[in-house]
N, C-alpha and C. Protein backbone atom coordinates (compact mmCIF):
# COMPACT_ATOMS: atom_id res chain seq x y z
N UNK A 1 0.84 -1.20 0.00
CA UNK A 1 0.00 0.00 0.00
C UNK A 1 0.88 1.25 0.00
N UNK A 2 1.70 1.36 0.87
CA UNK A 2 2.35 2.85 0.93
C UNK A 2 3.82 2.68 0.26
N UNK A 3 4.12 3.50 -0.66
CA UNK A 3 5.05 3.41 -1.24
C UNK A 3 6.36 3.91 -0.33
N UNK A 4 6.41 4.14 0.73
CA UNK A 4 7.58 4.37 1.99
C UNK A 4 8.55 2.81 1.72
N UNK A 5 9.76 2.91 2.01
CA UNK A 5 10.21 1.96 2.39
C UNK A 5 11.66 1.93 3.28
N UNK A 6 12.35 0.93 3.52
CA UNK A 6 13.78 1.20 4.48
C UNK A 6 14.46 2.25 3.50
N UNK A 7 15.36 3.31 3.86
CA UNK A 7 16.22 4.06 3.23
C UNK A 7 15.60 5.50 3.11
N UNK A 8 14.04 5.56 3.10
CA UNK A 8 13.65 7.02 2.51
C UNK A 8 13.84 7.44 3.92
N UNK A 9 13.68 9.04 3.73
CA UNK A 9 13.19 9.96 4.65
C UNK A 9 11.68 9.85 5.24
N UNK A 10 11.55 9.78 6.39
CA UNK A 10 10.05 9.82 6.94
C UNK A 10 9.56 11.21 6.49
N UNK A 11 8.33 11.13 6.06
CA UNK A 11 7.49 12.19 5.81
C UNK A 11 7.48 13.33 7.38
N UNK A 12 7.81 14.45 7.58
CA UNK A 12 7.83 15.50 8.13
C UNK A 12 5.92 15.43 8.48
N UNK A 13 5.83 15.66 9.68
CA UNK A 13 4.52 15.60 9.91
C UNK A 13 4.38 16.38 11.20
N UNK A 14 3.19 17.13 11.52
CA UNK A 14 2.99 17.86 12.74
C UNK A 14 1.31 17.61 13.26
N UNK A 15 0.79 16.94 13.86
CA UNK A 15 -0.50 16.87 14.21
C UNK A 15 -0.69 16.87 16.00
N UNK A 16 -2.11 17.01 15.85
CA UNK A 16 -2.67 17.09 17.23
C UNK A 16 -3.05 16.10 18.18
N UNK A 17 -2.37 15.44 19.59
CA UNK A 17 -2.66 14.33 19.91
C UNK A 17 -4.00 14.18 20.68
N UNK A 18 -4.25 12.90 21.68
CA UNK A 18 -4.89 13.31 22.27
C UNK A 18 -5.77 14.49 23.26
N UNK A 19 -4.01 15.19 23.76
CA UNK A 19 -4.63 16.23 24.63
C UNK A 19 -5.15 17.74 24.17
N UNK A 20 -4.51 17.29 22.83
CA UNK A 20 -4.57 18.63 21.85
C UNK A 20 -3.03 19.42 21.89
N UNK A 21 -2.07 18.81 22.25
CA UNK A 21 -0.66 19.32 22.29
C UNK A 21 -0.35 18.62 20.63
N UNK A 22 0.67 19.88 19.83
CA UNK A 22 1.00 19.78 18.87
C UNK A 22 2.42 18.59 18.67
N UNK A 23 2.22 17.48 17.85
CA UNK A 23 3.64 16.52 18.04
C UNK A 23 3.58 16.44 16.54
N UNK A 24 5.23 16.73 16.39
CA UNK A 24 6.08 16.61 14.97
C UNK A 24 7.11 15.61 14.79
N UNK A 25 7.59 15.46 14.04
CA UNK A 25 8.62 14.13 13.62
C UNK A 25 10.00 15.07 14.42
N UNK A 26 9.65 16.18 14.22
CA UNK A 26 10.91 17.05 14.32
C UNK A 26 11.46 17.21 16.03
N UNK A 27 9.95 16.85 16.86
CA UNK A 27 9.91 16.62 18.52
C UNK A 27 11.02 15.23 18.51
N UNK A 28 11.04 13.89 17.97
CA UNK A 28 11.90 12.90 17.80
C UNK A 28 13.44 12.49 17.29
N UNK A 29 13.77 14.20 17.10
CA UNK A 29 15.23 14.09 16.33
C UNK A 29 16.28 13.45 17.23
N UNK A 30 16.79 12.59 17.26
CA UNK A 30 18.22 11.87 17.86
C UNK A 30 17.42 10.87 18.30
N UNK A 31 16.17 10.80 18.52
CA UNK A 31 15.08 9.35 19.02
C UNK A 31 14.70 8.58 18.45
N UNK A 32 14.92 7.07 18.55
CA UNK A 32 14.49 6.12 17.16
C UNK A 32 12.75 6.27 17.67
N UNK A 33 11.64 5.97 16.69
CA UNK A 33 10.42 5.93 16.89
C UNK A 33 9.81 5.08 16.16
N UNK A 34 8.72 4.44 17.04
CA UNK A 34 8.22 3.26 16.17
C UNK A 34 6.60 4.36 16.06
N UNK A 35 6.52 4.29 14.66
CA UNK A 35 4.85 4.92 14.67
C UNK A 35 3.86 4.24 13.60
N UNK A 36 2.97 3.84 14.83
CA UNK A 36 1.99 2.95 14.14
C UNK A 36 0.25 3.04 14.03
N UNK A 37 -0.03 2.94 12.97
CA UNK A 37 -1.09 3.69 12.08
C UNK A 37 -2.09 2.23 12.58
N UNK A 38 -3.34 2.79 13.03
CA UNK A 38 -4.26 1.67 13.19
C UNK A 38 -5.93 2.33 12.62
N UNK A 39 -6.36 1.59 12.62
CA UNK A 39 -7.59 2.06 12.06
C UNK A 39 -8.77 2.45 12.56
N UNK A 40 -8.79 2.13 13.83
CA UNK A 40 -9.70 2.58 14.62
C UNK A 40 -9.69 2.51 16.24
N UNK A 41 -9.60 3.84 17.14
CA UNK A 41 -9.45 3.46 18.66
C UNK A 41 -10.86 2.52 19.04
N UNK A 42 -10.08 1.62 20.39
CA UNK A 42 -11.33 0.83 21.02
C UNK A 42 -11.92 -0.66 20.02
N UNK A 43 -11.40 -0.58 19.11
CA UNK A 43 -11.31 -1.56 18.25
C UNK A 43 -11.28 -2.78 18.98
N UNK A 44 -11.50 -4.37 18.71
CA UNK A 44 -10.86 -5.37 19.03
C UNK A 44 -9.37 -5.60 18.54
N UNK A 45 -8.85 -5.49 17.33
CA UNK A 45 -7.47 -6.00 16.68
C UNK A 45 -6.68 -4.59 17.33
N UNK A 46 -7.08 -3.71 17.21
CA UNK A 46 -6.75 -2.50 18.06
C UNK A 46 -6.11 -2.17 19.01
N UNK A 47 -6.81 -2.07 20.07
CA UNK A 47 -6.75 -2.52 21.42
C UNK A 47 -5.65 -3.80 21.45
N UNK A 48 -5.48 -4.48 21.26
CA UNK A 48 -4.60 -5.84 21.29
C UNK A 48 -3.47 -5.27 20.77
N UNK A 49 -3.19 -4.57 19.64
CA UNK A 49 -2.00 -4.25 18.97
C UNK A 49 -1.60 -3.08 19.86
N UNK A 50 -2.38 -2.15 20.27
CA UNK A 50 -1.47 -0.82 21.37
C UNK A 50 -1.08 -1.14 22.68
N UNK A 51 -2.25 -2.30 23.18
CA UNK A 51 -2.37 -3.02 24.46
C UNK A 51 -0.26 -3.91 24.68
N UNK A 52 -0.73 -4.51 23.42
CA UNK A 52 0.92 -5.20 23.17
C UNK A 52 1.84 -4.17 22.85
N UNK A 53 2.06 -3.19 22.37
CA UNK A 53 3.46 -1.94 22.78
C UNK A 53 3.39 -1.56 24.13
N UNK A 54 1.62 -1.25 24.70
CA UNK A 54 1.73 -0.72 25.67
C UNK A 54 2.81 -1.47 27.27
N UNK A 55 2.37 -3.23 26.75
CA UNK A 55 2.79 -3.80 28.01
C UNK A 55 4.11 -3.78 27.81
N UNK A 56 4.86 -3.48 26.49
CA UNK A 56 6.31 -3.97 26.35
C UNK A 56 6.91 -2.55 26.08
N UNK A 57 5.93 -1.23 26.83
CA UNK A 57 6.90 -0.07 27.14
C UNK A 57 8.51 0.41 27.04
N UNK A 58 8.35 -0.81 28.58
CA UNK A 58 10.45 -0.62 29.27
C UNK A 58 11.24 -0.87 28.32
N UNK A 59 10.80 -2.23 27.47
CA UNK A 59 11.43 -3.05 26.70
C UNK A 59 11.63 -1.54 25.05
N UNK A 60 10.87 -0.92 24.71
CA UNK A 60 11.38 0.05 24.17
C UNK A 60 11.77 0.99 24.11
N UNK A 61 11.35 1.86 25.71
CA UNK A 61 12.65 2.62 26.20
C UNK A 61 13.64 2.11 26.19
N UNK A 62 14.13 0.69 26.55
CA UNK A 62 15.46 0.40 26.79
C UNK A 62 16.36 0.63 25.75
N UNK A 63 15.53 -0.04 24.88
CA UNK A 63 16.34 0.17 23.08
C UNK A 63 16.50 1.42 22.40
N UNK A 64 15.98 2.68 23.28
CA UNK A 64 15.83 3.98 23.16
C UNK A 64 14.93 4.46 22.11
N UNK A 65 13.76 3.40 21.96
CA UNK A 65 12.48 3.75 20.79
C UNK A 65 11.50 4.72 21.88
N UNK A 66 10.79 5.43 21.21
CA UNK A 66 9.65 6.21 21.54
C UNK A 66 8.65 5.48 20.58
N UNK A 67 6.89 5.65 21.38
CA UNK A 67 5.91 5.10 20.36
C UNK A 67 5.12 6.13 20.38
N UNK A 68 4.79 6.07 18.67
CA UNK A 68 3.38 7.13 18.45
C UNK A 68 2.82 6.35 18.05
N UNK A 69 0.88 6.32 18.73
CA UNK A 69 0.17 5.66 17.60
C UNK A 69 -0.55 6.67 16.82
N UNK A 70 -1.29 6.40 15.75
CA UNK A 70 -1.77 7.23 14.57
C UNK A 70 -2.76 6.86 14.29
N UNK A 71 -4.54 7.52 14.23
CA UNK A 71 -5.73 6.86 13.60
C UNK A 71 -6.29 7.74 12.97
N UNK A 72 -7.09 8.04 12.82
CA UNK A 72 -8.40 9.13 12.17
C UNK A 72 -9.26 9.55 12.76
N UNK A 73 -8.97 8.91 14.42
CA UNK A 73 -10.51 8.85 15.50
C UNK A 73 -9.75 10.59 15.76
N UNK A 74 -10.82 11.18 16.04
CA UNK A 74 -11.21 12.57 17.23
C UNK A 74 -10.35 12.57 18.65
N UNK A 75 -9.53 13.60 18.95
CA UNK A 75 -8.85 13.85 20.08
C UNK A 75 -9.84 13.10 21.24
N UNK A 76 -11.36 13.21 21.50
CA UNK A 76 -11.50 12.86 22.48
C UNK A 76 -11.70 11.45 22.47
N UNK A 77 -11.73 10.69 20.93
CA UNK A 77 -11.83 9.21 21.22
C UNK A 77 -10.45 8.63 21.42
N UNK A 78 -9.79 9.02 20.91
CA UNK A 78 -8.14 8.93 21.17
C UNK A 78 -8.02 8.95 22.78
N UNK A 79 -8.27 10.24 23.51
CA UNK A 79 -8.04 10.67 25.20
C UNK A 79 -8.85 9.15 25.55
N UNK A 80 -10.24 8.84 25.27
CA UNK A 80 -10.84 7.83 26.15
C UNK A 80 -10.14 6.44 25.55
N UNK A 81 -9.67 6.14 24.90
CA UNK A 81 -8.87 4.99 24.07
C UNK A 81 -7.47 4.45 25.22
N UNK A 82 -7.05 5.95 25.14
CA UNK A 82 -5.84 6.06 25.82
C UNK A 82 -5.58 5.74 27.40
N UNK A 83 -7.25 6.40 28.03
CA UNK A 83 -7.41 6.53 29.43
C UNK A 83 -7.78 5.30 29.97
N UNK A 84 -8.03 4.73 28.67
CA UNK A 84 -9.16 3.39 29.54
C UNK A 84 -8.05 2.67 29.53
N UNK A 85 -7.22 2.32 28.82
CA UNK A 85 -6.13 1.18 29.10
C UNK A 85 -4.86 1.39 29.40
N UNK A 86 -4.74 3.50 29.62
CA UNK A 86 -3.49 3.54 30.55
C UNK A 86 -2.16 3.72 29.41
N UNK A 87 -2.25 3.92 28.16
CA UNK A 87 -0.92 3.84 27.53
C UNK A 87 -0.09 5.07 27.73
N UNK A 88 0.85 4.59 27.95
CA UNK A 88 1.87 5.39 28.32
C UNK A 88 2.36 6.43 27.12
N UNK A 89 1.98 6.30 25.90
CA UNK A 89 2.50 7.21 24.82
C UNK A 89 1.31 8.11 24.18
N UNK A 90 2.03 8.83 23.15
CA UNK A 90 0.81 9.73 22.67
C UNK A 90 0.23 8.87 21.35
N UNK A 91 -0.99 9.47 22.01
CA UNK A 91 -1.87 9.00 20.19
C UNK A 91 -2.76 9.98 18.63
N UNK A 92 -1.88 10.76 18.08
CA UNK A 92 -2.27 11.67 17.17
C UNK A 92 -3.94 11.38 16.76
N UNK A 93 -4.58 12.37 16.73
CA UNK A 93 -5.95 12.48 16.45
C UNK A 93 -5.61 12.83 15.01
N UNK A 94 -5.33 12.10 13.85
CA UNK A 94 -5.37 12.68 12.86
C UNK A 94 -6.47 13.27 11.74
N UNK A 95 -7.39 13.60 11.95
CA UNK A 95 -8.83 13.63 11.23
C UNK A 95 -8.56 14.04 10.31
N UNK A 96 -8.09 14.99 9.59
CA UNK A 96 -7.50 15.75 8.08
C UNK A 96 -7.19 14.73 7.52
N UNK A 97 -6.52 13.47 8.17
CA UNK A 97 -5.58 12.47 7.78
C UNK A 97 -4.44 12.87 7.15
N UNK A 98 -3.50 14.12 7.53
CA UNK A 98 -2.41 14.54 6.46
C UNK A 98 -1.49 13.47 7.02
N UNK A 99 -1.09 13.11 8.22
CA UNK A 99 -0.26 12.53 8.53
C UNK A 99 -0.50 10.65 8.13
N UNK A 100 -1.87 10.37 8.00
CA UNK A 100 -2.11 9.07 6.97
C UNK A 100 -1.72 9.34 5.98
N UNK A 101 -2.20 9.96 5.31
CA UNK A 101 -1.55 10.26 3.50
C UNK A 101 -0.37 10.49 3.39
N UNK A 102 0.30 11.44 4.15
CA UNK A 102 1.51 11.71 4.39
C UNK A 102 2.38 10.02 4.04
N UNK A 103 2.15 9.31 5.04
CA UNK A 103 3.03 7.83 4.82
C UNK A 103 2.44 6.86 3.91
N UNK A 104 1.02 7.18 3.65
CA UNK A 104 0.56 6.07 2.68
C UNK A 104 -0.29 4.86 2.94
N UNK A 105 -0.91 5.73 4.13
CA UNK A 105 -2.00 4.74 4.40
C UNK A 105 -3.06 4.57 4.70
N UNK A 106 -3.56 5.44 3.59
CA UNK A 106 -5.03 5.26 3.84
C UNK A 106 -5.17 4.60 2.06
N UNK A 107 -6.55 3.51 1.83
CA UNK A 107 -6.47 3.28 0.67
C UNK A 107 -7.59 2.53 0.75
N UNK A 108 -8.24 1.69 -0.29
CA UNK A 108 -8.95 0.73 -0.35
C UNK A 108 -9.25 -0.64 0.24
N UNK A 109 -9.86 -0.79 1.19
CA UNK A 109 -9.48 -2.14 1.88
C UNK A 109 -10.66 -2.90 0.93
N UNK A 110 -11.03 -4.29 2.06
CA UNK A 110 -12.00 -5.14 1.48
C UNK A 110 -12.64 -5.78 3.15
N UNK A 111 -13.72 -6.14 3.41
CA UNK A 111 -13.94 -6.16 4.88
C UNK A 111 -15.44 -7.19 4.58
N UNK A 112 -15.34 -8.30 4.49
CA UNK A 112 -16.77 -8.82 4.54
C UNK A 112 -17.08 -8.71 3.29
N UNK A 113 -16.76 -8.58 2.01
CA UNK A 113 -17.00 -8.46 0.76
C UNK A 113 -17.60 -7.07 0.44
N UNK A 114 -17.45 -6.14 1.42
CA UNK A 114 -17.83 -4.51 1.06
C UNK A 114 -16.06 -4.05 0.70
N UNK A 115 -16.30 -3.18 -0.20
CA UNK A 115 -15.19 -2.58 -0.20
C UNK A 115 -14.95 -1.08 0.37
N UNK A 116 -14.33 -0.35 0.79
CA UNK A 116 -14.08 0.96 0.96
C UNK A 116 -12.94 1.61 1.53
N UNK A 117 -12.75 2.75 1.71
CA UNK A 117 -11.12 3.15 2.01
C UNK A 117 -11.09 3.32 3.44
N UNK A 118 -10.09 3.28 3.58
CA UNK A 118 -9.39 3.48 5.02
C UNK A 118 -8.42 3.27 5.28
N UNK A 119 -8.17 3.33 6.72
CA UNK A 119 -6.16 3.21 6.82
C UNK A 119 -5.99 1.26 7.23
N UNK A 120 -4.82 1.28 6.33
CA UNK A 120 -3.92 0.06 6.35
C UNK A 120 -3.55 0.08 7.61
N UNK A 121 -3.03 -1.04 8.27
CA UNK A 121 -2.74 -1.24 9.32
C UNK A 121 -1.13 -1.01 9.40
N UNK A 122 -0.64 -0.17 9.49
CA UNK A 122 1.17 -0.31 9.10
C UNK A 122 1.96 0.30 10.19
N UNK A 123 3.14 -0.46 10.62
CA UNK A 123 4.06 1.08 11.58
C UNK A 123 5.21 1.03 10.94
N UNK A 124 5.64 1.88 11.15
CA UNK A 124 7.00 2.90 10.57
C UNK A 124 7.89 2.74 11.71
N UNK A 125 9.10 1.61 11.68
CA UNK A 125 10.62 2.23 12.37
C UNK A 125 11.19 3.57 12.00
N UNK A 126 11.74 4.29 12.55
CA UNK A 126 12.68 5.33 11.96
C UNK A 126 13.56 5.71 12.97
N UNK A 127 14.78 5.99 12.52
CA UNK A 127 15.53 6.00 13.27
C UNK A 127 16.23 7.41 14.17
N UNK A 128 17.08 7.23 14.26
CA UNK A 128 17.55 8.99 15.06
C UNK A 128 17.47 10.35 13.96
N UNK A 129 17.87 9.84 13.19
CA UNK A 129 17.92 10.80 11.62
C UNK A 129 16.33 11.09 10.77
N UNK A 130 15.62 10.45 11.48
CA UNK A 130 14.18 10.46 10.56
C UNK A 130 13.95 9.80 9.20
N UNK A 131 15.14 8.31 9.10
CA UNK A 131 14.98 7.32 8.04
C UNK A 131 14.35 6.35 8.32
N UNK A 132 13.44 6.18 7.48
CA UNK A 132 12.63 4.78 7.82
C UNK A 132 13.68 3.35 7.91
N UNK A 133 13.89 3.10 8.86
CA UNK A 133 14.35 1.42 8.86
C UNK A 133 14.04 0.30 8.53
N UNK A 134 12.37 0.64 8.62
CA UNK A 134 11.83 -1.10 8.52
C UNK A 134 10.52 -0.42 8.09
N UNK A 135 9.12 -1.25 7.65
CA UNK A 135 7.87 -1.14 7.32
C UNK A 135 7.30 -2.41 7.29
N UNK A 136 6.51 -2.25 8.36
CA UNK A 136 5.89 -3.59 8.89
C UNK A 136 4.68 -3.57 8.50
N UNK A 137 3.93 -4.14 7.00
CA UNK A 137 2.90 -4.07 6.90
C UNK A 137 1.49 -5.61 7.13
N UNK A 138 2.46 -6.26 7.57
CA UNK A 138 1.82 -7.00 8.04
C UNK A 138 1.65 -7.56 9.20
N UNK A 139 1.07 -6.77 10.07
CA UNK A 139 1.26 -6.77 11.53
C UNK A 139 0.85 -7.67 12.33
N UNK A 140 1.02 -8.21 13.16
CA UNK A 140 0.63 -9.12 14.00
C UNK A 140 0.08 -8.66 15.35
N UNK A 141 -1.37 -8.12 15.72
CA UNK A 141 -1.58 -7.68 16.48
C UNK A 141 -1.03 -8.05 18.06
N UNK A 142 -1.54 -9.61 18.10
CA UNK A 142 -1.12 -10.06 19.80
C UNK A 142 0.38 -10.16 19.53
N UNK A 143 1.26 -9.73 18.52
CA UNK A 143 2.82 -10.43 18.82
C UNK A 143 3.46 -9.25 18.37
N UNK A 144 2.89 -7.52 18.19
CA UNK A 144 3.77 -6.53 17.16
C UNK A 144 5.23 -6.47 17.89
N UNK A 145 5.46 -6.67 19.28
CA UNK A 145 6.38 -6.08 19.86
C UNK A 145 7.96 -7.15 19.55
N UNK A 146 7.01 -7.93 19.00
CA UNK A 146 8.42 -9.50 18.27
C UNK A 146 8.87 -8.80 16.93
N UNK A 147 7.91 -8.25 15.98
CA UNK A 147 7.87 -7.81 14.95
C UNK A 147 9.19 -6.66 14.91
N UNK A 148 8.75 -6.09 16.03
CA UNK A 148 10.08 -4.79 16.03
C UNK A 148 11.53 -5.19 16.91
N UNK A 149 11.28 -5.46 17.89
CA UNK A 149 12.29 -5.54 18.81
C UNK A 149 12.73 -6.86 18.69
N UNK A 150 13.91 -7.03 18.95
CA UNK A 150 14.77 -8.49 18.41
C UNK A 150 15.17 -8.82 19.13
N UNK A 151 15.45 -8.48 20.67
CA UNK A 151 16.04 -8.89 21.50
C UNK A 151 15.16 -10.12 22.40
């Protein structure tokens, strides 16, 4: 789906998170960041995929990653998303979706034999420099934190 891959530059992005505080790629400079695009807060596959960064936090401070997640939901479904299960990171309210389009992921899915657009499920490694490292588009909700971290 998104034409991003290891080697480019991450798309420059500035949006509004939950609390309504402004976060940019440019807040992450010298910080590796894992940022991952989901499709809907409160979700079932959802919930399981932030739930799993959320519990394996330490384990990506240690490696000196920061996590953003990324959806299309409204600052305040994002805040109650966030509140109810406690995650420790921010979650961009992207509604404009510049920061979906921006990486390339919003597009045509298929869901039950309806078709229609929306965001791909994808996260973005990038590293201290703001180069994408890796693109994980096939995510494994209960296991993402195997997906990234190798240790």
């Amino acid at each position: 789906m998104t034409q991003l891959k290891a080697g480019d530059n991450a798309p420059n992005f500035s949006a509004k998170d939950e609390q309504g505080n402004t976060i940019s790629l440019a807040d992450y400079k010298g910080k590796k960041i894992v940022v991952f695009f989901y499709p809907k807060a409160s979700t079932p596959g959802c919930t399981v995929e932030a739930c799993d960064l959320n519990d394996n936090y330490e384990r990506f401070q240690a490696q000196g990653y920061e996590i953003l997640g990324v959806s299309a939901d409204s600052a305040k479904r994002q805040s109650n998303f966030k509140n109810k299960y406690g995650f420790q990171y921010p979650l961009l309210a992207d509604e404009d979706k510049a920061v979906i389009e921006a990486f390339g992921v919003w597009g045509p899915k298929k869901f039950m034999g309806k078709e229609y657009d929306g965001i791909h499920r994808t996260t973005f490694i990038i590293d201290e420099n703001g180069v994408i490292e890796n693109v994980i588009s096939k995510v494994k909700t209960k296991d993402h934190t195997a997906q990234i971290l190798t240790d």
